[in-house]
C-alpha atoms as a PDB file:
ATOM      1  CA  UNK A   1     127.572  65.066 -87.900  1.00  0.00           C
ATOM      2  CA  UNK A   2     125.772  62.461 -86.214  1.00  0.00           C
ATOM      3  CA  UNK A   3     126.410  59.820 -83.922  1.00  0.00           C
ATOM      4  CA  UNK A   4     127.058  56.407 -85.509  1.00  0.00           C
ATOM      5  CA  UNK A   5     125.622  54.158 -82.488  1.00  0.00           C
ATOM      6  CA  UNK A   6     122.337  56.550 -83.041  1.00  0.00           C
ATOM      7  CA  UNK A   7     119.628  55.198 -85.571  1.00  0.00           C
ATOM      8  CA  UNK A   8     118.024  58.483 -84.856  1.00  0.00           C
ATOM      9  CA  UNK A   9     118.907  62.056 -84.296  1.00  0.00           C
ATOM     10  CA  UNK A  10     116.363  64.861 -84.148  1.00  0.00           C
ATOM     11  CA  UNK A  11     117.377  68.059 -82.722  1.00  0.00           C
ATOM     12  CA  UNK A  12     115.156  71.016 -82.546  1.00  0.00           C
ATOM     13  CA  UNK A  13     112.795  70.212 -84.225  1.00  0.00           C
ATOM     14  CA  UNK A  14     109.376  72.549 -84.317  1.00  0.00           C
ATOM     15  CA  UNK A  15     105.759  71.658 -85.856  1.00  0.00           C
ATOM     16  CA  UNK A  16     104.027  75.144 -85.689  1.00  0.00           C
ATOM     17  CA  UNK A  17     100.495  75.052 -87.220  1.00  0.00           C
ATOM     18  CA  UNK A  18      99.040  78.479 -88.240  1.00  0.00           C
ATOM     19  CA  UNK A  19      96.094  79.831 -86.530  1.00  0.00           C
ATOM     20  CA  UNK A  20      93.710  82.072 -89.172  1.00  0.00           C
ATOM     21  CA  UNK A  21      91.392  84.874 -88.555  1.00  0.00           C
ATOM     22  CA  UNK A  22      89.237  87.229 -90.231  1.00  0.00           C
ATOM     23  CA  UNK A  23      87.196  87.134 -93.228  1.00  0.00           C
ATOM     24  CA  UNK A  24      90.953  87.452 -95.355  1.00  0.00           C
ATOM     25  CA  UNK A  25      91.814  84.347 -93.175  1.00  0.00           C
ATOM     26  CA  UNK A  26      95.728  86.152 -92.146  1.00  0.00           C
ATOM     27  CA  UNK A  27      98.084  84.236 -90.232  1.00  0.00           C
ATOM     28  CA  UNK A  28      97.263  86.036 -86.628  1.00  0.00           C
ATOM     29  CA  UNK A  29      99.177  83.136 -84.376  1.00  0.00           C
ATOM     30  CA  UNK A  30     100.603  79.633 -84.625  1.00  0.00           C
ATOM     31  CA  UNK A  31      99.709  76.702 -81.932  1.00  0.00           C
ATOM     32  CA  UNK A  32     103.266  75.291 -81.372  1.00  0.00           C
ATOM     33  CA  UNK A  33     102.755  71.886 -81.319  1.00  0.00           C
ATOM     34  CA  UNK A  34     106.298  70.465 -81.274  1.00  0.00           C
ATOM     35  CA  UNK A  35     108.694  73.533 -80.070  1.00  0.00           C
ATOM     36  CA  UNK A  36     112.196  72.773 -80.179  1.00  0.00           C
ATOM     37  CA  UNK A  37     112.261  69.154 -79.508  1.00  0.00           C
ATOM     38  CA  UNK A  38     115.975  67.590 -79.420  1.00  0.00           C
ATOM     39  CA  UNK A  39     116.430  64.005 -78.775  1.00  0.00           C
ATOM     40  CA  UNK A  40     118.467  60.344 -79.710  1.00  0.00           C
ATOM     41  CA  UNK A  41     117.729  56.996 -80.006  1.00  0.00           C
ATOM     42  CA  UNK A  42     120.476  54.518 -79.766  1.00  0.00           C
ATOM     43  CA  UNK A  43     120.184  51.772 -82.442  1.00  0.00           C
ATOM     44  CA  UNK A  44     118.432  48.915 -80.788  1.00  0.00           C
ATOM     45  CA  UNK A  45     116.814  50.672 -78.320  1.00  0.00           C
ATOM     46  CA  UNK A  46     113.667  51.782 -76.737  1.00  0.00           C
ATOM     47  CA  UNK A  47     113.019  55.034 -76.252  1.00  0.00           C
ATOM     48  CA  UNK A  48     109.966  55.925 -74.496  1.00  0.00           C
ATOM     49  CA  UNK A  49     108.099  59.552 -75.301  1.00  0.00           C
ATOM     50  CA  UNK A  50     105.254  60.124 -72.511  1.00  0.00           C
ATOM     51  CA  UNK A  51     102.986  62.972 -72.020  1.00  0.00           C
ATOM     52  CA  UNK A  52      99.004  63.850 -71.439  1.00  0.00           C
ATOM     53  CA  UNK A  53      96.965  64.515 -74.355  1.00  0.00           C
ATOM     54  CA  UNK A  54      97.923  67.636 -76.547  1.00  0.00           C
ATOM     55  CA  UNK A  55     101.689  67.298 -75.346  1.00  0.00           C
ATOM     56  CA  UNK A  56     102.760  66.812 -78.482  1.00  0.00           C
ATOM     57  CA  UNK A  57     104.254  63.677 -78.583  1.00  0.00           C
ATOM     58  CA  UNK A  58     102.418  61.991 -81.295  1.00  0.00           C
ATOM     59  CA  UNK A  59     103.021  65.044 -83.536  1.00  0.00           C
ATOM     60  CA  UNK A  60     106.709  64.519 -82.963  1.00  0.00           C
ATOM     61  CA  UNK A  61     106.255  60.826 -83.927  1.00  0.00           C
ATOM     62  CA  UNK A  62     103.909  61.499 -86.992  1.00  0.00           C
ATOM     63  CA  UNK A  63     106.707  64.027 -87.934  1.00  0.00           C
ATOM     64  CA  UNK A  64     109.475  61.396 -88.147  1.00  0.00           C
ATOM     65  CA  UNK A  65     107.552  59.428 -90.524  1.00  0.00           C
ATOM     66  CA  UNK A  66     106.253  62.044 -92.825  1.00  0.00           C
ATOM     67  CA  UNK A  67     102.611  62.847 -91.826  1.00  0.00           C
ATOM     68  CA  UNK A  68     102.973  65.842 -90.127  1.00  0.00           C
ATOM     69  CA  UNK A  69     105.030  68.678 -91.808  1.00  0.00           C
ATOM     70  CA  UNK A  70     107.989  69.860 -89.806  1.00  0.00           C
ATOM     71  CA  UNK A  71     107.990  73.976 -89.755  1.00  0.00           C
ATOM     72  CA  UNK A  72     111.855  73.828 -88.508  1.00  0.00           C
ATOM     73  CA  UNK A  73     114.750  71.441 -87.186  1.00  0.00           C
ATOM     74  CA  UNK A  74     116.442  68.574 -88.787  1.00  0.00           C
ATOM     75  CA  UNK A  75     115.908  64.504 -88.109  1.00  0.00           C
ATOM     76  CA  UNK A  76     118.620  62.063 -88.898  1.00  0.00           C
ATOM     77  CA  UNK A  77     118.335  58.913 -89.502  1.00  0.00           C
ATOM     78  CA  UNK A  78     121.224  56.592 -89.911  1.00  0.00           C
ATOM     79  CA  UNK A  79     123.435  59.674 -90.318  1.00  0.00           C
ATOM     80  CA  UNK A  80     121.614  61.084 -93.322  1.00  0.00           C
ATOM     81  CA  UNK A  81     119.256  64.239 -92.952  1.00  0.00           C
ATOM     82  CA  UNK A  82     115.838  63.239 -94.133  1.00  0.00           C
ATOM     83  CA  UNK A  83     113.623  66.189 -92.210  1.00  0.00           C
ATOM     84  CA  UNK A  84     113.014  67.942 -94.813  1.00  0.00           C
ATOM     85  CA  UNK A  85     113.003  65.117 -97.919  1.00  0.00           C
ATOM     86  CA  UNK A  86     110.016  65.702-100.309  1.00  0.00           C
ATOM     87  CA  UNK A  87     107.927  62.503-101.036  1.00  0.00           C
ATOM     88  CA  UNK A  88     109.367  60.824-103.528  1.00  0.00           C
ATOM     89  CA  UNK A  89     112.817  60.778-101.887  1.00  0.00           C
ATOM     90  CA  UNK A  90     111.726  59.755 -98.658  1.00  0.00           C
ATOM     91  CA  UNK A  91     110.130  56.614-100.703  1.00  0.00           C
ATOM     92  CA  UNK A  92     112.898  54.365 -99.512  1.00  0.00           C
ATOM     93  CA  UNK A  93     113.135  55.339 -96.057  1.00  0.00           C
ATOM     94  CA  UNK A  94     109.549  54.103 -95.767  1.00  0.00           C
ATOM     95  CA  UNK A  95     110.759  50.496 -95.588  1.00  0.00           C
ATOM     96  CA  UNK A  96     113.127  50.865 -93.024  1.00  0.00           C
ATOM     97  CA  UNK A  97     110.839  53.658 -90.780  1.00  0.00           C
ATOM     98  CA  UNK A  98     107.320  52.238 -89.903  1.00  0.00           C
ATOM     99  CA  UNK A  99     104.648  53.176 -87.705  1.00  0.00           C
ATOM    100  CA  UNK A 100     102.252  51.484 -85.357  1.00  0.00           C
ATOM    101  CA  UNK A 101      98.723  53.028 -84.288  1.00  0.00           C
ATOM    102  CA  UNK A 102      96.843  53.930 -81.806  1.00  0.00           C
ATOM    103  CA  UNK A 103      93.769  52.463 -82.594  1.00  0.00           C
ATOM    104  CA  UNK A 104      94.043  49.177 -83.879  1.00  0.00           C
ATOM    105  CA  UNK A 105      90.596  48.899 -85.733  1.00  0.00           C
ATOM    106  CA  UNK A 106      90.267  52.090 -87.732  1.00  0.00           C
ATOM    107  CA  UNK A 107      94.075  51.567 -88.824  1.00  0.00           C
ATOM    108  CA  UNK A 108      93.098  48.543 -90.562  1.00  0.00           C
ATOM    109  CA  UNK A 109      91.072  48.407 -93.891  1.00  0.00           C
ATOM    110  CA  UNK A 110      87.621  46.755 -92.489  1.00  0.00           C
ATOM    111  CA  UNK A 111      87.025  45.431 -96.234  1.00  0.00           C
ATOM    112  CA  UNK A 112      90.202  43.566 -96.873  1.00  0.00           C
ATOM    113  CA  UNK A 113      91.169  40.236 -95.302  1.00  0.00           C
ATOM    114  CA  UNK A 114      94.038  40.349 -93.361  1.00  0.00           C
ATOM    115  CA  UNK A 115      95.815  38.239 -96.031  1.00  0.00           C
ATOM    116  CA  UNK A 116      95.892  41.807 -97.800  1.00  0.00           C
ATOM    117  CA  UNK A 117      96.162  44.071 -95.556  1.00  0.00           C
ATOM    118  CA  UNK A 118      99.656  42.258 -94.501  1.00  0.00           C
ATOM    119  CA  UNK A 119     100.866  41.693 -98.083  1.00  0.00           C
ATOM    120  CA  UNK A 120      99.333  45.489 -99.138  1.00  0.00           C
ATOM    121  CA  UNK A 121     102.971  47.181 -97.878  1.00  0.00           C
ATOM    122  CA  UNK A 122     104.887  44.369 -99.710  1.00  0.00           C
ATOM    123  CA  UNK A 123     102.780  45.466-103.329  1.00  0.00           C
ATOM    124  CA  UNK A 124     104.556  48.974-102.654  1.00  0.00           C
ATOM    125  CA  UNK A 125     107.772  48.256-101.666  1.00  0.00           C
ATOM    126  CA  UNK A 126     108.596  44.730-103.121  1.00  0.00           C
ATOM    127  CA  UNK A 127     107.090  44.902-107.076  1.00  0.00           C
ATOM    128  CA  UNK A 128     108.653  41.694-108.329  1.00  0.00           C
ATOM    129  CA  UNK A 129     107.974  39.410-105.582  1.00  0.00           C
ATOM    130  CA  UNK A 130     105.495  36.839-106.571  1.00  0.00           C
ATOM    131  CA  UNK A 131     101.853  36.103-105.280  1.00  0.00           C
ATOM    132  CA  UNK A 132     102.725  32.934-103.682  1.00  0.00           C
ATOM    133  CA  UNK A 133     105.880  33.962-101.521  1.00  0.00           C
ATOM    134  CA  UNK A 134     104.210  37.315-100.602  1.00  0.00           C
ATOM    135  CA  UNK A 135     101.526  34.748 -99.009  1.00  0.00           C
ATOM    136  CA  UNK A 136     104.434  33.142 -97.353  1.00  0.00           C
ATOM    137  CA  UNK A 137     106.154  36.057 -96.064  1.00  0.00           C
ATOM    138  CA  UNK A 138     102.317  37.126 -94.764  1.00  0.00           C
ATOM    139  CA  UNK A 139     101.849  33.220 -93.402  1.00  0.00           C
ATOM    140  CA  UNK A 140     105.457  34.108 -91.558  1.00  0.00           C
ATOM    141  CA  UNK A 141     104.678  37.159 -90.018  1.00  0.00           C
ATOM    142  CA  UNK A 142     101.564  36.264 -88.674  1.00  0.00           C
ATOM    143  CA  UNK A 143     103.170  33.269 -86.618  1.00  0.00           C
ATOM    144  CA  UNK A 144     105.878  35.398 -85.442  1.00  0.00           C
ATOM    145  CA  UNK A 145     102.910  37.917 -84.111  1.00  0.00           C
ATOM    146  CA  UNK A 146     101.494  35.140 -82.474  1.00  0.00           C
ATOM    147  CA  UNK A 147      98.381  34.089 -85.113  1.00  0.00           C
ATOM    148  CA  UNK A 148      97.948  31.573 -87.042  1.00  0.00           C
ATOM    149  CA  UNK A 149      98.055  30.895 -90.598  1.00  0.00           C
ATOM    150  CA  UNK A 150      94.418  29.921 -90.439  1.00  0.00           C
ATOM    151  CA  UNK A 151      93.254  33.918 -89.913  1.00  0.00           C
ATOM    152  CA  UNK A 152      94.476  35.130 -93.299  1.00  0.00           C
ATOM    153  CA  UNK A 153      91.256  35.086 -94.999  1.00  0.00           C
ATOM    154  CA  UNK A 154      89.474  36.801 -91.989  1.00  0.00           C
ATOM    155  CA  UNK A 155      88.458  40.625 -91.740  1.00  0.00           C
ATOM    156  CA  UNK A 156      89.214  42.762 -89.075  1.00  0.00           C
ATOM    157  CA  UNK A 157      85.670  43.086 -87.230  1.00  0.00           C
ATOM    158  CA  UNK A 158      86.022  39.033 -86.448  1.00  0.00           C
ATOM    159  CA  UNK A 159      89.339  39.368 -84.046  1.00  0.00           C
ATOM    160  CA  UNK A 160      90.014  40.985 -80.698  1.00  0.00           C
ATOM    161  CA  UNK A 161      91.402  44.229 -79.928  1.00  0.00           C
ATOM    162  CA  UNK A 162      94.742  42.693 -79.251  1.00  0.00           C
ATOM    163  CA  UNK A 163      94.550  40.416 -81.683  1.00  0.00           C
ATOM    164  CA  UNK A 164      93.747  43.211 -84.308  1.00  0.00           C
ATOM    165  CA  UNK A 165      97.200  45.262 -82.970  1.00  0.00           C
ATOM    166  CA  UNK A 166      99.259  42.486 -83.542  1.00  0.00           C
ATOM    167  CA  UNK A 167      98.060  42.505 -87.410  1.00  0.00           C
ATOM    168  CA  UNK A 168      98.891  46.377 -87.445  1.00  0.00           C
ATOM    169  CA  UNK A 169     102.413  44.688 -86.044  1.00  0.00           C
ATOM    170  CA  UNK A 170     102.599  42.151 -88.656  1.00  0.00           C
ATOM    171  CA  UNK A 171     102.011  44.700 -91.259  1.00  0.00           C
ATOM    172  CA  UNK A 172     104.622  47.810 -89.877  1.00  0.00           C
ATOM    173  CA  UNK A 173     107.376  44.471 -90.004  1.00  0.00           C
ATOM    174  CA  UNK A 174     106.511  42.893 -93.566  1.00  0.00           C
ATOM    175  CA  UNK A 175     109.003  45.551 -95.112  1.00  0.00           C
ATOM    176  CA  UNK A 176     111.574  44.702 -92.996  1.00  0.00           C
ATOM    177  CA  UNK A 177     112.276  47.585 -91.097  1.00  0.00           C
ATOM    178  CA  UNK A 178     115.480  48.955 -88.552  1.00  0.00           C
ATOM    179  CA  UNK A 179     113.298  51.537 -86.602  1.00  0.00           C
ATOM    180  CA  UNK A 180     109.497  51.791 -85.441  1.00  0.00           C
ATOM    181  CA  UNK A 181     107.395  55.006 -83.978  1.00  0.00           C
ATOM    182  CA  UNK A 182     104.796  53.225 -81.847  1.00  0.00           C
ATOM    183  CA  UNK A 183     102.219  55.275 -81.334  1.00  0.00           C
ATOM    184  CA  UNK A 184     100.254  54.785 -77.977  1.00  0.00           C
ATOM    185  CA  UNK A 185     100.009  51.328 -79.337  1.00  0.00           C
ATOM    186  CA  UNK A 186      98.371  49.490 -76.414  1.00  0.00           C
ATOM    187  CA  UNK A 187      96.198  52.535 -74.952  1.00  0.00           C
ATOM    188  CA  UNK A 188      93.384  51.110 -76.376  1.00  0.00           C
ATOM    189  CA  UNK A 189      93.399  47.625 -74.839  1.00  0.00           C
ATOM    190  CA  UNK A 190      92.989  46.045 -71.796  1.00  0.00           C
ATOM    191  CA  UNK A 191      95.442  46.054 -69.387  1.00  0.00           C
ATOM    192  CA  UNK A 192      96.013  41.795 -69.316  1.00  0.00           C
ATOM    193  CA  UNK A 193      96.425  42.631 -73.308  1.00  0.00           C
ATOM    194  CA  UNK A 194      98.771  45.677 -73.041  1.00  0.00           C
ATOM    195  CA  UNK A 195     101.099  43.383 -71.250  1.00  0.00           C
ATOM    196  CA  UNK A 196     101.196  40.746 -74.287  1.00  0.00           C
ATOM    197  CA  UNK A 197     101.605  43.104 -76.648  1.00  0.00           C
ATOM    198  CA  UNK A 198     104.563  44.809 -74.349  1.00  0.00           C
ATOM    199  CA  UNK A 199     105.954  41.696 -74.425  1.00  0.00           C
ATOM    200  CA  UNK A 200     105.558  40.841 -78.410  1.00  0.00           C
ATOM    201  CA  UNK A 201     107.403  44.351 -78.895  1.00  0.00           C
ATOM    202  CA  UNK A 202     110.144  43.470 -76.223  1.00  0.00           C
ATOM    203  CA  UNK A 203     110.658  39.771 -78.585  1.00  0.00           C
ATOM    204  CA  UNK A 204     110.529  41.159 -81.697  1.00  0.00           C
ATOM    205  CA  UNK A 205     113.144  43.331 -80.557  1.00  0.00           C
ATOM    206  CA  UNK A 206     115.450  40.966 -79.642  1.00  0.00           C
ATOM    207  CA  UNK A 207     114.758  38.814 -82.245  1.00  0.00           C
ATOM    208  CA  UNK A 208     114.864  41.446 -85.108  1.00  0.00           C
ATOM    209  CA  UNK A 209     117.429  44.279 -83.276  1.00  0.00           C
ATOM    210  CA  UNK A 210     114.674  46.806 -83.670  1.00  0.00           C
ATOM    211  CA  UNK A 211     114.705  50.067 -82.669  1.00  0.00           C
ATOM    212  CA  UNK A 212     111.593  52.122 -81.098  1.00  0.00           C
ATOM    213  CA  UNK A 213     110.086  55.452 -80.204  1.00  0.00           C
ATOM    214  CA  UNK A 214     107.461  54.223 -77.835  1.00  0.00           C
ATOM    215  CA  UNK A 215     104.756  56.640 -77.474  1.00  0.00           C
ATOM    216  CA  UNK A 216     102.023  56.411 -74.156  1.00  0.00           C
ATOM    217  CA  UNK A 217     100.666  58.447 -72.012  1.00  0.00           C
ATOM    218  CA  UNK A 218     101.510  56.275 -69.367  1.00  0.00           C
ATOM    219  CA  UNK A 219     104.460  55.707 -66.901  1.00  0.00           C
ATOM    220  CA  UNK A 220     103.561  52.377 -65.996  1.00  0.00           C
ATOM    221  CA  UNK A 221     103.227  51.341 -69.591  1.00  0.00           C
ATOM    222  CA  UNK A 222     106.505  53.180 -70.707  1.00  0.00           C
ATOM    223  CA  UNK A 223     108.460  51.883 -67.670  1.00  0.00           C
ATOM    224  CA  UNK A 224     108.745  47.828 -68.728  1.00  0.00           C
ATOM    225  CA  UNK A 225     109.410  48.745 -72.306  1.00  0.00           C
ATOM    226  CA  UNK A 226     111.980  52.069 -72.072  1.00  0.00           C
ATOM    227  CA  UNK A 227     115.719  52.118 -72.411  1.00  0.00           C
ATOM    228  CA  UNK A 228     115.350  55.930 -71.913  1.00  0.00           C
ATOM    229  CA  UNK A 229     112.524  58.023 -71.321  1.00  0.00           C
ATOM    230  CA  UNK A 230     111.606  61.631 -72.616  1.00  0.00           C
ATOM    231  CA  UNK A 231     108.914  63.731 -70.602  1.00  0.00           C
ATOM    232  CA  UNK A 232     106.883  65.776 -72.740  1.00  0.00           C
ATOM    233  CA  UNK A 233     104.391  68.875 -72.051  1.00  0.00           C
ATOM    234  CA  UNK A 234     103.421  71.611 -74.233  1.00  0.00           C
ATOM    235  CA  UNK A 235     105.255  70.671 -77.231  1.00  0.00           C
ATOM    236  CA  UNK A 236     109.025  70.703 -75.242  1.00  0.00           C
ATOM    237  CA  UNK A 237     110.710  67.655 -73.306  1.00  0.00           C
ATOM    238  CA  UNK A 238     111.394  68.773 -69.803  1.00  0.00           C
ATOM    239  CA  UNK A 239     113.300  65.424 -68.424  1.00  0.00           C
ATOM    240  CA  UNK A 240     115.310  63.524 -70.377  1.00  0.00           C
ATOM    241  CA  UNK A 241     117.054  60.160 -68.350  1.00  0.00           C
ATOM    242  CA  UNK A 242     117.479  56.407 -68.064  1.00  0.00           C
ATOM    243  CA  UNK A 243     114.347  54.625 -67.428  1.00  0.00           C
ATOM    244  CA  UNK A 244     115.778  53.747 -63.933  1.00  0.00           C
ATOM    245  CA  UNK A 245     116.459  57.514 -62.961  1.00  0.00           C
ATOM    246  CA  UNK A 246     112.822  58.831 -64.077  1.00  0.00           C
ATOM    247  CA  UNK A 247     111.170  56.878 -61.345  1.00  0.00           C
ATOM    248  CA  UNK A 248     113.443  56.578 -58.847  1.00  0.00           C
ATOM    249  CA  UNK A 249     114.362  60.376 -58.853  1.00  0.00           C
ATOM    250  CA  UNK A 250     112.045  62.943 -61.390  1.00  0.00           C
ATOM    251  CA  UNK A 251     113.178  66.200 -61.329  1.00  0.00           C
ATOM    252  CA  UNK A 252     110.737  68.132 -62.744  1.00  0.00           C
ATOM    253  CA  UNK A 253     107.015  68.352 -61.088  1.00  0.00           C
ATOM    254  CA  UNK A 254     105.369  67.401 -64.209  1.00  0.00           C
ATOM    255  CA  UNK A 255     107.551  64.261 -64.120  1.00  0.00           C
ATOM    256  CA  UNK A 256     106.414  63.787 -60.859  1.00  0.00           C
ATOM    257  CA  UNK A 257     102.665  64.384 -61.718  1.00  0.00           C
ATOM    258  CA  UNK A 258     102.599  61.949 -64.075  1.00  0.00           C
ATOM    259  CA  UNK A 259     104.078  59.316 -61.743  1.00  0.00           C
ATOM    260  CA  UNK A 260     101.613  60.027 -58.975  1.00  0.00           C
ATOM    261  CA  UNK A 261      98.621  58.824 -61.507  1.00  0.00           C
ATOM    262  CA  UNK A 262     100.528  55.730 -61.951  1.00  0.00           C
ATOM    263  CA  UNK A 263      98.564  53.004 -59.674  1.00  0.00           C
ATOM    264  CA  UNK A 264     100.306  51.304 -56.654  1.00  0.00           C
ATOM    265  CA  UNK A 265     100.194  47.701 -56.486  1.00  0.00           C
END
């Protein structure tokens, strides 16, 4: 059973994608891309997942969400088991479980106005509400992103790079959700901008009670935002502890490799 003062549980949970060879294309290996990955995240907190590049960490978050098919292992969330859910009944967990991106341009449709790429999530999810208060509810959440009302007939290619994430915000929130997988979501911007956007996250999260799997590659960044922090490498966490403990005492040397790259002011 899981623990009610979790909003998520995953516990060994493995994405193993096959490698082929040969002109019969057999199954001759498997890249184990997630490998027994077992972690919680306390409702209305932050949990931060940070690793280098090919760790694995934004497998395990594309997992949680459905776009990356889990070989073994089960994921709760809010006490039911919804790992292994086909499609159509993992519909309704797609309001309360939302995603941001990476890159904050190529997530957003370049030919729609932001007007409906905001209100595209409530068509899905929210059939019978009408035109004019889904342009309400899109008017709301851009203010409480920090835009203005005045932007919703705009495209994406006319806004900045942080300015563009915090539409990919507004959008992941129009459904209303409990629990976001934010996926290196300020790796792409400049470092003045990663700090706003930190910050938006931080308020929203207070505001809303939201709950987050905040994947970076970087300590620094994962440090103002974490409750907890997971340390990823090679598709396994090897440290697992309170924000507070990771920096002032890593044990393992990859924890400690990745704080050494982190810059001293």
């Amino acid at each position: 059973m899981s623990n009610p003062e979790n909003i998520l549980e995953v516990k060994d949970l493995k994405v193993h994608y096959p490698v082929k060879t040969g002109i019969l294309q057999r199954v001759t290996d498997s890249v184990k891309a997630v490998d027994g990955v077992t972690f919680e995240v306390p409702r209305g907190k932050t949990v931060g997942l940070v690793g280098e590049s090919g760790s694995g960490k934004t497998t395990t978050g594309r997992a949680i969400v459905k776009l990356a098919p889990i070989t073994s292992g089960t994921i709760w969330y809010n006490g039911e088991d919804i790992g292994n859910l086909g499609k159509k009944p993992f519909f309704p967990y797609r309001k309360k479980i939302q995603m941001i991106f990476q890159d904050p341009f190529n997530s957003l449709n370049p030919r729609m106005r932001i007007s409906r790429i905001i209100a595209e999530p409530l068509d899905i999810h929210f059939k019978d509400m009408s035109p004019s208060d889904k342009m309400d509810r899109v008017v709301e959440l851009l203010k409480k992103v920090g835009l203005d009302e005045s932007h919703v007939n705009r495209y994406p290619h006319e806004f900045s790079g942080g300015q563009r994430q915090r539409i990919g915000i507004a959008r992941a929130l129009a459904v209303e959700p409990e629990f976001m997988v934010c996926d290196e979501p300020v790796s792409a911007l400049d470092v003045s901008v990663q700090a706003q956007i930190v910050n938006l996250l931080k308020d929203l999260q207070d505001e809303l009670g939201l709950s987050y799997l905040f994947i970076a590659h970087d300590l620094a960044v994962i440090e103002h935002i974490s409750d907890d922090v997971l340390v990823m490498t090679n598709g396994k966490i090897v440290e697992q502890a309170s924000a507070e403990d990771i920096y002032e005492n890593p044990q393992h040397d990859y924890t400690r490799k990745l704080l050494s790259a982190v810059p001293k002011l």
